[in-house]
N, C-alpha and C. Protein backbone atom coordinates (compact mmCIF):
# COMPACT_ATOMS: atom_id res chain seq x y z
N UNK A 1 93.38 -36.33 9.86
CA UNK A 1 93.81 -35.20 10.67
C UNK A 1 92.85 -35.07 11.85
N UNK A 2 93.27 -34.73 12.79
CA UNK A 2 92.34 -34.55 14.40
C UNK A 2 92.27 -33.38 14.55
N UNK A 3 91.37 -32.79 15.49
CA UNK A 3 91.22 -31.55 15.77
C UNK A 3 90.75 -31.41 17.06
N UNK A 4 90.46 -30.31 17.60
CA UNK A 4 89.71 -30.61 18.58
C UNK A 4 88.41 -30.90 19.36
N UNK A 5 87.56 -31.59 18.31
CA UNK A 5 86.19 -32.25 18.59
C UNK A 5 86.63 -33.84 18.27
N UNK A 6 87.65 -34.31 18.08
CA UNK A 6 88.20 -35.44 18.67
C UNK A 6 87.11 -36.26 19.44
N UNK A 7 86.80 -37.15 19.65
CA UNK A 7 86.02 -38.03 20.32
C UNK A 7 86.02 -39.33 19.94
N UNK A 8 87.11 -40.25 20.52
CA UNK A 8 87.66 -41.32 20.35
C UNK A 8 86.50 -42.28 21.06
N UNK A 9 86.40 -43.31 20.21
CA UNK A 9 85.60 -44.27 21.09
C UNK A 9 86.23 -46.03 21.19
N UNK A 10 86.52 -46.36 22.26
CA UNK A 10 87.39 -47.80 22.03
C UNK A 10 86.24 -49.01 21.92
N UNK A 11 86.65 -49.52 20.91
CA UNK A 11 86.09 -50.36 20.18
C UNK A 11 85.16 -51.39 21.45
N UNK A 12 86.07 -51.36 22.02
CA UNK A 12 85.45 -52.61 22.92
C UNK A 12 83.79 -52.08 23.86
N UNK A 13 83.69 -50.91 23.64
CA UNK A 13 82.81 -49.78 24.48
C UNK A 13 81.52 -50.03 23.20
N UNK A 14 81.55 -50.47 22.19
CA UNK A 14 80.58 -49.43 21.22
C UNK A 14 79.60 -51.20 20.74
N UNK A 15 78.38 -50.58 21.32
CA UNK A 15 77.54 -51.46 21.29
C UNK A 15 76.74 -51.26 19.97
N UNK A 16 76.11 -52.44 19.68
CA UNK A 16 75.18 -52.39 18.23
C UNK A 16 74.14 -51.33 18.72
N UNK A 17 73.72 -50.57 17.79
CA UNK A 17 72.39 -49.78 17.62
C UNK A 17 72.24 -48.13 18.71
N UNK A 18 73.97 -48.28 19.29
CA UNK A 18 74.38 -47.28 20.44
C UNK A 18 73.83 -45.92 19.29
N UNK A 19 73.39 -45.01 20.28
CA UNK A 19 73.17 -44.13 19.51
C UNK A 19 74.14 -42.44 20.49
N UNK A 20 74.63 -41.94 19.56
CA UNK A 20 75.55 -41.02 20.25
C UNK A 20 75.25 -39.42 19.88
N UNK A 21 75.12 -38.49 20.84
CA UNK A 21 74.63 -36.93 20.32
C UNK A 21 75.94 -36.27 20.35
N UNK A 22 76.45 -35.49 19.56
CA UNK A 22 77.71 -34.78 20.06
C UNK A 22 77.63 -33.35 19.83
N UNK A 23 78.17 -32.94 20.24
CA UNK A 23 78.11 -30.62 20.18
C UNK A 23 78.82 -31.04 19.82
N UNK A 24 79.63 -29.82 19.59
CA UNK A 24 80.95 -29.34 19.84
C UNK A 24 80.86 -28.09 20.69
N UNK A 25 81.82 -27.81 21.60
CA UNK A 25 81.85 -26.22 22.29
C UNK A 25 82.64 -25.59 21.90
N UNK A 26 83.20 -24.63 22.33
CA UNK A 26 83.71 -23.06 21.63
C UNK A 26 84.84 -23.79 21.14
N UNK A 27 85.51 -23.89 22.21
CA UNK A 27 87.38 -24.16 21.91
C UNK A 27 87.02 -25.15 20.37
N UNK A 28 85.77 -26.73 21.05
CA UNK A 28 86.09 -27.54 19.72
C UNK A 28 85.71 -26.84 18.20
N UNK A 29 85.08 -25.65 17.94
CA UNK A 29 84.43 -25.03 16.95
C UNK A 29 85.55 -24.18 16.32
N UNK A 30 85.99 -23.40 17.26
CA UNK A 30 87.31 -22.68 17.14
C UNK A 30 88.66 -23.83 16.31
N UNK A 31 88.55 -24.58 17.08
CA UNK A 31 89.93 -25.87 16.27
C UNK A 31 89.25 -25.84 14.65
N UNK A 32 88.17 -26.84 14.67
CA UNK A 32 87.47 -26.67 13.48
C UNK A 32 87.75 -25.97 12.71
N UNK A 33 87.15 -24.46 12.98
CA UNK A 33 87.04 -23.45 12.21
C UNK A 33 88.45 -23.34 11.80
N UNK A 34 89.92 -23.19 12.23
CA UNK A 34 91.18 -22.98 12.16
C UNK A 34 91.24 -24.03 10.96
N UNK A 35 91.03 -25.44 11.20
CA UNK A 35 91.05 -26.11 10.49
C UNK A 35 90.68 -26.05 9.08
N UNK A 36 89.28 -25.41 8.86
CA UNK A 36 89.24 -25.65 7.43
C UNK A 36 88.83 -24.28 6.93
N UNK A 37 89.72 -23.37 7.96
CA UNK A 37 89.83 -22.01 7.19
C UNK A 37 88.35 -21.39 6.77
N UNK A 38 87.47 -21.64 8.01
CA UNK A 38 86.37 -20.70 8.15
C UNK A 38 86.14 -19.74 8.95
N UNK A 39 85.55 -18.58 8.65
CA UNK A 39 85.71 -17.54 9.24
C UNK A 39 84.95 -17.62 10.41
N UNK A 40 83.92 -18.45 10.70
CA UNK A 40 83.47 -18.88 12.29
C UNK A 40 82.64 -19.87 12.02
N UNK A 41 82.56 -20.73 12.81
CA UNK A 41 81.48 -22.47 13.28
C UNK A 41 80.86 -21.62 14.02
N UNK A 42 79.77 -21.40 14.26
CA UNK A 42 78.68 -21.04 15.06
C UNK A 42 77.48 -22.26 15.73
N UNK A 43 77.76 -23.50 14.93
CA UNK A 43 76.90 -24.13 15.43
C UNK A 43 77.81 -25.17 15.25
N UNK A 44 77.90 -26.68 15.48
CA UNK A 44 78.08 -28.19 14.96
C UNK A 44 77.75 -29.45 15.73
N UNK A 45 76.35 -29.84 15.51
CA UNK A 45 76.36 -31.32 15.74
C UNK A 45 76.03 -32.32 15.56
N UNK A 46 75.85 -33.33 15.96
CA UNK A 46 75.19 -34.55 15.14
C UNK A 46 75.05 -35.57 15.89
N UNK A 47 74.26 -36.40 15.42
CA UNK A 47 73.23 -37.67 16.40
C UNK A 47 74.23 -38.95 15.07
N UNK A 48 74.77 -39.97 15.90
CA UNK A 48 75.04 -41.32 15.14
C UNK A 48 74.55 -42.10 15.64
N UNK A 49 73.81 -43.64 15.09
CA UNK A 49 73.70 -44.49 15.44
C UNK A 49 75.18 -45.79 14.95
N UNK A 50 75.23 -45.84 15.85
CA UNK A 50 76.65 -47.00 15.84
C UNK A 50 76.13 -48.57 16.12
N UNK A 51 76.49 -49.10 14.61
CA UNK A 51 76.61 -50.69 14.39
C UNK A 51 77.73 -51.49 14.53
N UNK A 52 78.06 -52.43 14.85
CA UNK A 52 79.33 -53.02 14.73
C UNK A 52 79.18 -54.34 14.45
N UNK A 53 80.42 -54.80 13.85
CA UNK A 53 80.14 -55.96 13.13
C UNK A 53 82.26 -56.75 13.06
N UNK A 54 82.69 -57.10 13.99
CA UNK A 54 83.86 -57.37 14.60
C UNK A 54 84.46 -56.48 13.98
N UNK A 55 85.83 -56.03 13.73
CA UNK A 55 86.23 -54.76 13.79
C UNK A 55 85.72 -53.36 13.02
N UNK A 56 84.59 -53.91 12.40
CA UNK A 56 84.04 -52.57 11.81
C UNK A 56 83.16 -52.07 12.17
N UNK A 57 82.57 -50.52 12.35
CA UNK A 57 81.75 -49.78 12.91
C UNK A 57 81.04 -48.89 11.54
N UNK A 58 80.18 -49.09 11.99
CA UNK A 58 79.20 -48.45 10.45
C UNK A 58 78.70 -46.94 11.90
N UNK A 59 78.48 -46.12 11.18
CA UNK A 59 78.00 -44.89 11.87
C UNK A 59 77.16 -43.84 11.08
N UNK A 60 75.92 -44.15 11.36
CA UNK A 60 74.55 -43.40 10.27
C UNK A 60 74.29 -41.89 11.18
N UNK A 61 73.98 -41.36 10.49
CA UNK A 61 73.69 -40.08 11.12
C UNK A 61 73.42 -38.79 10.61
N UNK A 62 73.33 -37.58 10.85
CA UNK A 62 72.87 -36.49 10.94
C UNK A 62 74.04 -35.57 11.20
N UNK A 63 74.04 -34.52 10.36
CA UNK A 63 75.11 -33.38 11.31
C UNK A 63 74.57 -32.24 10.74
N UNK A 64 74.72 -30.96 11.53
CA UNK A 64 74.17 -29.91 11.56
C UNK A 64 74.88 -29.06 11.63
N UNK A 65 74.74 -28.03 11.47
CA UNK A 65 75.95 -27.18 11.07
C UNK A 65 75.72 -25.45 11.02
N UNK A 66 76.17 -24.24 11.31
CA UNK A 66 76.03 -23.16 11.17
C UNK A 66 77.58 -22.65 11.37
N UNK A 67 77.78 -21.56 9.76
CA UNK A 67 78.99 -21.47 9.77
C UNK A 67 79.35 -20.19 8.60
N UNK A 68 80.44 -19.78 8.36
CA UNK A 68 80.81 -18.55 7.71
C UNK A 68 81.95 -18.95 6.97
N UNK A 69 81.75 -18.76 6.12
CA UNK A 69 83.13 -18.98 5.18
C UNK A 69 83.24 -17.65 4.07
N UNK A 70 84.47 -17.38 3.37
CA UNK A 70 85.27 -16.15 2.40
C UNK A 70 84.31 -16.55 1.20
N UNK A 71 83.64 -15.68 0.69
CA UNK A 71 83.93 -15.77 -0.50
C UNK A 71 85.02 -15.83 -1.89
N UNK A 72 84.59 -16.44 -2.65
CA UNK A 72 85.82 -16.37 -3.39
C UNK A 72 86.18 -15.47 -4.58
N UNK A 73 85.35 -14.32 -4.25
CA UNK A 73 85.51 -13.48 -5.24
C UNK A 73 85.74 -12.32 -4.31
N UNK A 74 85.13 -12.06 -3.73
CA UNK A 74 85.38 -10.74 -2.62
C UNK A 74 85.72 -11.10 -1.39
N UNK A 75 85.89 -12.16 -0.84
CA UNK A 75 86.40 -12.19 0.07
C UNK A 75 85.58 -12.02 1.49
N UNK A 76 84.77 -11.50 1.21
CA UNK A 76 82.94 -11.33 2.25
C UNK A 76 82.63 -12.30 2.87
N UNK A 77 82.61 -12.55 3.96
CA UNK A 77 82.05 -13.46 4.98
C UNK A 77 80.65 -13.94 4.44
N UNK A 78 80.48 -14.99 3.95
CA UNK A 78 79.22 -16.29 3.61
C UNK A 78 78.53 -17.09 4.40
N UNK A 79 77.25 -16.47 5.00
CA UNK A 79 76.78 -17.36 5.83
C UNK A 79 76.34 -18.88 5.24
N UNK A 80 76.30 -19.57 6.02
CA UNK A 80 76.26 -21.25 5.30
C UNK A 80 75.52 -22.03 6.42
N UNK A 81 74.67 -22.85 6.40
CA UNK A 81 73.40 -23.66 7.39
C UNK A 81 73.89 -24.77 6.63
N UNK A 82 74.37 -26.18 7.13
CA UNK A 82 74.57 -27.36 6.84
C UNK A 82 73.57 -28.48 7.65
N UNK A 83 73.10 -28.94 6.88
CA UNK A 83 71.81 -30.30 7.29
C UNK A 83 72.13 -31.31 6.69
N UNK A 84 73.28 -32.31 6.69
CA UNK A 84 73.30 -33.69 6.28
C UNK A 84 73.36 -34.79 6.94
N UNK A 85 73.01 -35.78 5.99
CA UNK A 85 73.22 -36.92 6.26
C UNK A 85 74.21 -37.65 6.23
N UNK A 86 75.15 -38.73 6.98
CA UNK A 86 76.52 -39.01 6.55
C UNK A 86 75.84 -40.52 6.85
N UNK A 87 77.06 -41.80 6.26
CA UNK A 87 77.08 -43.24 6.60
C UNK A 87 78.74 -43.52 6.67
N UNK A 88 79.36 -43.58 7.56
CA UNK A 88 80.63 -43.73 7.61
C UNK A 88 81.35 -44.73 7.85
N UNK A 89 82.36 -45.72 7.64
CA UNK A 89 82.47 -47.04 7.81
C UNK A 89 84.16 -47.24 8.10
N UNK A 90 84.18 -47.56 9.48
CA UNK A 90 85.30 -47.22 9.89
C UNK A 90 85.59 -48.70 10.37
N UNK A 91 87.01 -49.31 9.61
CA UNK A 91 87.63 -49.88 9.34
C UNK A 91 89.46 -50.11 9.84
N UNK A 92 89.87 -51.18 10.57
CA UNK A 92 91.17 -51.32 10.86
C UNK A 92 92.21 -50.83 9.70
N UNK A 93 93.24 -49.95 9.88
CA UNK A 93 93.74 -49.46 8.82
C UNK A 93 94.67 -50.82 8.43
N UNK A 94 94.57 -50.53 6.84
CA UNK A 94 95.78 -51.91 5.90
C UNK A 94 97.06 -52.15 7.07
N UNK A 95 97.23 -53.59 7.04
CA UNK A 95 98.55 -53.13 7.40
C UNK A 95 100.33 -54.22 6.73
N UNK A 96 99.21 -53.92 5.26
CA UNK A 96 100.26 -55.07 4.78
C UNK A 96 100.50 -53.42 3.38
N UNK A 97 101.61 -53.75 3.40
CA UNK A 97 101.97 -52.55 1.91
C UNK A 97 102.79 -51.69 2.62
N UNK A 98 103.23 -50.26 1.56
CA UNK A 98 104.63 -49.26 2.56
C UNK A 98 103.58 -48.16 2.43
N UNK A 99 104.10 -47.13 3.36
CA UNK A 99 102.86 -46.18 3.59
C UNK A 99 103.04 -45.48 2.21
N UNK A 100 104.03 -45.26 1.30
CA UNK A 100 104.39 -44.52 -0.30
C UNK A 100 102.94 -44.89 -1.05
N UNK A 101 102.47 -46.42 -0.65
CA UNK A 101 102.01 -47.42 -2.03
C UNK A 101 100.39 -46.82 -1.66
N UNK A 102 100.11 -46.59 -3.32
CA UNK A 102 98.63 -46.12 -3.49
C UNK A 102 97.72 -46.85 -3.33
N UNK A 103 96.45 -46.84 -2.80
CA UNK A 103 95.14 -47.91 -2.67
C UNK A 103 94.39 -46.93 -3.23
N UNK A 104 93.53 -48.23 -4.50
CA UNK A 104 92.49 -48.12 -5.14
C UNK A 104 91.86 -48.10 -4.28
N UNK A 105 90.59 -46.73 -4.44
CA UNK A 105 89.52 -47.18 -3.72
C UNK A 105 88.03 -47.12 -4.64
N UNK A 106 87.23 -47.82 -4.34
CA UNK A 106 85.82 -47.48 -5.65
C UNK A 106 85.00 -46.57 -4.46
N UNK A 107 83.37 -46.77 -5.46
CA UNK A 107 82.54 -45.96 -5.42
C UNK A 107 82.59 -46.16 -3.72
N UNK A 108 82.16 -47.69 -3.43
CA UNK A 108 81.70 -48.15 -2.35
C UNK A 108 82.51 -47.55 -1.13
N UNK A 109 83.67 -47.25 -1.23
CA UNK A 109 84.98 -47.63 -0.21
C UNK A 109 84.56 -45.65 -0.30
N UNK A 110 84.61 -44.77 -0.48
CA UNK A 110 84.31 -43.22 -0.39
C UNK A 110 84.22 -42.94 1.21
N UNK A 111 83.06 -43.31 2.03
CA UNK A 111 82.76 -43.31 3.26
C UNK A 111 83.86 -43.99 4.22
N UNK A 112 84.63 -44.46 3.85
CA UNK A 112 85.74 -45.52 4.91
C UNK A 112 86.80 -44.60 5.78
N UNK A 113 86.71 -44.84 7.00
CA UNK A 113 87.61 -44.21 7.27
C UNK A 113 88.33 -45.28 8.24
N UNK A 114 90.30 -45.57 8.40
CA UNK A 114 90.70 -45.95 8.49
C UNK A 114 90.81 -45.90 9.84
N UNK A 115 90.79 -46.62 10.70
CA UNK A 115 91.34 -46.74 12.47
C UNK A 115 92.64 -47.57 12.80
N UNK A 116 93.25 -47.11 13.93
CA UNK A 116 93.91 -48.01 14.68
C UNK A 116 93.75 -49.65 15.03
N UNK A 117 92.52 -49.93 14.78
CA UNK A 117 92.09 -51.09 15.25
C UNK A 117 91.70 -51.60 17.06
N UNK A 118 91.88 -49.82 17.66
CA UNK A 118 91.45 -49.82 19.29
C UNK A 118 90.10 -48.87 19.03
N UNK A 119 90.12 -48.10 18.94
CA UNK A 119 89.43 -46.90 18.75
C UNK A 119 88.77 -45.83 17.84
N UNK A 120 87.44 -45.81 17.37
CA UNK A 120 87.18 -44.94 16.48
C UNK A 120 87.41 -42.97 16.76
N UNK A 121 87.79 -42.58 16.01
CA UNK A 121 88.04 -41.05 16.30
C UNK A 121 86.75 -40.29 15.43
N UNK A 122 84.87 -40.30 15.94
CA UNK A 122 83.52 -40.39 15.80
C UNK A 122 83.61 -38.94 15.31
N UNK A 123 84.01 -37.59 16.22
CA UNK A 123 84.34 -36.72 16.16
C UNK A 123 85.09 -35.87 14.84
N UNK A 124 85.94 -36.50 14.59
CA UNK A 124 87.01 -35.90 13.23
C UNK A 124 86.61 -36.75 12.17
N UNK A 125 85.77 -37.79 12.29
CA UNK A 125 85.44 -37.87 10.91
C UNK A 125 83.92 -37.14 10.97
N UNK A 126 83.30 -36.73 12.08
CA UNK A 126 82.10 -35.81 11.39
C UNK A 126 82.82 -34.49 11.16
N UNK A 127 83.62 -33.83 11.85
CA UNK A 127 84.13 -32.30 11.24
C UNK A 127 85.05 -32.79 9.35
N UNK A 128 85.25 -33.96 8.91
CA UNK A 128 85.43 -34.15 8.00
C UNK A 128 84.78 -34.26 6.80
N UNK A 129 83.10 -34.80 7.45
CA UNK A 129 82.11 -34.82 6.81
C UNK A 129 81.02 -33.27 6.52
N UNK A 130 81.60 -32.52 7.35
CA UNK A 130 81.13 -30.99 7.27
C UNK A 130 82.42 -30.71 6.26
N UNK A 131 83.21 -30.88 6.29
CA UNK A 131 83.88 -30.24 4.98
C UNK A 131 83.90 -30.42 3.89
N UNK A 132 83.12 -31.81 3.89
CA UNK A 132 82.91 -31.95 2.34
C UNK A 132 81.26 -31.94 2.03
N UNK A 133 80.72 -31.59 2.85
CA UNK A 133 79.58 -30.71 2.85
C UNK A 133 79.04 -29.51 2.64
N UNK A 134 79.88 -28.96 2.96
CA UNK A 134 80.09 -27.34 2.82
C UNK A 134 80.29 -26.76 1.03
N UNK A 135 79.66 -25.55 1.02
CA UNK A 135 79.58 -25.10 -0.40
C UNK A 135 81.31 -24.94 -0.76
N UNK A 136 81.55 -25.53 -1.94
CA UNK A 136 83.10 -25.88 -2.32
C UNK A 136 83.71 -24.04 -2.57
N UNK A 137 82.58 -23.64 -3.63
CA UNK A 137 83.20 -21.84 -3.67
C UNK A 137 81.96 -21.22 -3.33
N UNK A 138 81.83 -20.44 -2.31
CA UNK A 138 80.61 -19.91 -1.53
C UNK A 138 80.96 -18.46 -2.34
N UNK A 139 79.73 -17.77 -2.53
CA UNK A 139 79.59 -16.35 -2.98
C UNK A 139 78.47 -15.64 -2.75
N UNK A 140 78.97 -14.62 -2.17
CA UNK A 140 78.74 -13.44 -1.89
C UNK A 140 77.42 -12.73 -2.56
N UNK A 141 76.42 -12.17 -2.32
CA UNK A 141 75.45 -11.47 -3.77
C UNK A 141 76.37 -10.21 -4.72
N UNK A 142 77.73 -9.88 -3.93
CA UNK A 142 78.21 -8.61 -4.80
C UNK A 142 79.46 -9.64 -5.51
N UNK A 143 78.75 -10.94 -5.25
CA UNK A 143 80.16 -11.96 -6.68
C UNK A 143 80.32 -11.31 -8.01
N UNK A 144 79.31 -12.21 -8.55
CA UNK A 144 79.49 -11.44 -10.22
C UNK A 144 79.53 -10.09 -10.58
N UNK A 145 79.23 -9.09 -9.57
CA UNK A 145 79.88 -7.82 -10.03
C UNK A 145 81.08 -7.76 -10.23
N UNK A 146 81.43 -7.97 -8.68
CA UNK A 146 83.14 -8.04 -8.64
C UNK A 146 83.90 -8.81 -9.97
N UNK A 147 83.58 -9.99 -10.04
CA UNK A 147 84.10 -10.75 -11.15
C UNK A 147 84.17 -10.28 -12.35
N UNK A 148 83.19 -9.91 -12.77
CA UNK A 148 82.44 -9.24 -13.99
C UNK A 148 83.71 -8.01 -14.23
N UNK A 149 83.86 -7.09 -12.96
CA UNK A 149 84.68 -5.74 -13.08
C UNK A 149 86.33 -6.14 -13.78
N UNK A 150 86.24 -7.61 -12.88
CA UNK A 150 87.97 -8.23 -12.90
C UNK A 150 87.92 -8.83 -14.33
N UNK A 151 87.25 -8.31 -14.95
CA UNK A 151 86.89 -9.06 -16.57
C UNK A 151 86.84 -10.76 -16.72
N UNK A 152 86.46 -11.40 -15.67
CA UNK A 152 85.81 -12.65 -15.58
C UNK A 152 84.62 -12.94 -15.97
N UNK A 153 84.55 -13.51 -16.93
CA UNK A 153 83.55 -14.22 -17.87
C UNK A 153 82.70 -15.23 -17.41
N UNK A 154 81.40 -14.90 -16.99
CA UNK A 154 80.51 -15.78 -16.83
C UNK A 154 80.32 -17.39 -17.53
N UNK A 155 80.10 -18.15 -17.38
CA UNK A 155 80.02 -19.48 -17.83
C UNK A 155 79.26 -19.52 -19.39
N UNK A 156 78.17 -18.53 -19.45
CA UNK A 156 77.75 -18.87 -20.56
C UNK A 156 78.34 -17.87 -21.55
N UNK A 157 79.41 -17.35 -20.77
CA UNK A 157 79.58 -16.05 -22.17
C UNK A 157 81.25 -16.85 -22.68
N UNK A 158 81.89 -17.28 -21.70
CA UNK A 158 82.85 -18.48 -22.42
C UNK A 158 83.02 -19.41 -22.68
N UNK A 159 81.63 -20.49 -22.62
CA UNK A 159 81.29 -21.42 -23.14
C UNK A 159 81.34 -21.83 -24.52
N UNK A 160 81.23 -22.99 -24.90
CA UNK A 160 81.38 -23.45 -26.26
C UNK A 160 80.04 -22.59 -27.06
N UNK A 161 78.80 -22.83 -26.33
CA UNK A 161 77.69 -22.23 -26.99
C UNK A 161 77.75 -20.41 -27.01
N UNK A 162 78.73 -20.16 -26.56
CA UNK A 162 78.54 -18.41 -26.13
C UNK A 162 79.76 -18.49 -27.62
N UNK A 163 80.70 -19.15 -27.71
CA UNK A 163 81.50 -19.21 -29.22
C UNK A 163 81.23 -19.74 -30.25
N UNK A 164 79.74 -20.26 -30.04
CA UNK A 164 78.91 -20.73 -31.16
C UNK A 164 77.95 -19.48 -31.40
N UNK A 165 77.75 -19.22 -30.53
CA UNK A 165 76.66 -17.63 -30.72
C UNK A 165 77.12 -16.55 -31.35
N UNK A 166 78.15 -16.11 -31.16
CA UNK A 166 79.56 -15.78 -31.55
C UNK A 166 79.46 -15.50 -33.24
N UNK A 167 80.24 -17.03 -33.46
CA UNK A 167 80.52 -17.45 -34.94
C UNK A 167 79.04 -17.21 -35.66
N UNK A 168 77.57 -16.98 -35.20
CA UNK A 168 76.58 -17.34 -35.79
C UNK A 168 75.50 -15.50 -35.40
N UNK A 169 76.33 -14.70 -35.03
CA UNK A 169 76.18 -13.78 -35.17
C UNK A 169 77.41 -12.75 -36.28
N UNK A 170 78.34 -13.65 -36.44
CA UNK A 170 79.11 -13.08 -37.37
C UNK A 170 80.27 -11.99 -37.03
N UNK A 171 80.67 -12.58 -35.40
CA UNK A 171 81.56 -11.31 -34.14
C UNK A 171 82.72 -11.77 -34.83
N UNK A 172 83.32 -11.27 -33.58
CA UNK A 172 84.53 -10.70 -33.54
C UNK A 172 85.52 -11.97 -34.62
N UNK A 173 86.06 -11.66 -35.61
CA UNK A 173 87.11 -12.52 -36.13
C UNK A 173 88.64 -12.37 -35.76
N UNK A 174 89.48 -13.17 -35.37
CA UNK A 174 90.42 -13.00 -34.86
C UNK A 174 91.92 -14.00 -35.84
N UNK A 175 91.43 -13.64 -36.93
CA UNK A 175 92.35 -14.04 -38.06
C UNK A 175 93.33 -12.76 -38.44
């Protein structure tokens, strides 16, 4: 998926050891943000160094990040500071199979992202790499109240060991 920090680079342009800085500005933060349903990007960018090796582009780097996302219990705006590292390996997409048919991919193949075979799109795979960076369920400090009120059970109180504690205190029987 593209957005608007888009930043296509044609293959024929991208030299070994090129090293590339990118922002993003309002509008591209704004797309972003629309995109993965955050309540504001305040910051996003990142430094790559670009390798190439005939149609493949390896891209090491850095991305940075300041951003707000819902909690998932109350719904409260979550501030969030992102500092990673990415290695991304962008690759001519298959072009033997029907687009239906599934590809295995392993551990190794995770980082791959598929191209045209003109142009890398440098840009949307780092706002891709902030999304799977980003805290998966962000919360709030008034979470577990809220939860707690909605009679949601903490991890250790419905756990196997919280129904072993249970049975070995001699609770509740439900025969």
């Amino acid at each position: 998926m593209t957005d608007g920090f888009a930043h296509r680079l044609p293959l024929d342009r991208i030299a070994g050891g090129q090293r590339l800085d990118l922002v993003a500005d309002e509008a591209e933060r704004q797309a972003i943000a629309e995109r993965l349903r955050l309540v504001s990007l305040d910051r996003l960018d990142a430094h790559a160094i670009l390798d190439r090796t005939g149609a493949e582009v390896r891209a090491r780097g850095r991305l940075k990040a300041a951003l707000s996302q819902r909690c998932v219990a109350t719904g409260e705006p979550v501030a969030e500071h992102v500092d990673e590292a990415f290695e991304l390996n962008f690759v001519p997409a298959p072009t033997s199979g029907t687009p239906d048919e599934e590809i295995e991919l392993g551990a190794d193949d995770c980082d791959v992202v598929f191209y045209d075979g003109q142009a890398i799109d440098l840009g949307t795979a780092i706002a891709d790499s902030l999304a799977l960076a980003m805290e998966p369920y962000p919360r709030s400090p008034d979470a577990e109240m809220t939860l707690k009120e909605a009679g949601v059970l903490s991890e250790g109180e419905a756990g196997p060991f919280a129904a072993l504690a249970k049975l070995k205190r001699g609770g509740d029987s439900e025969t």
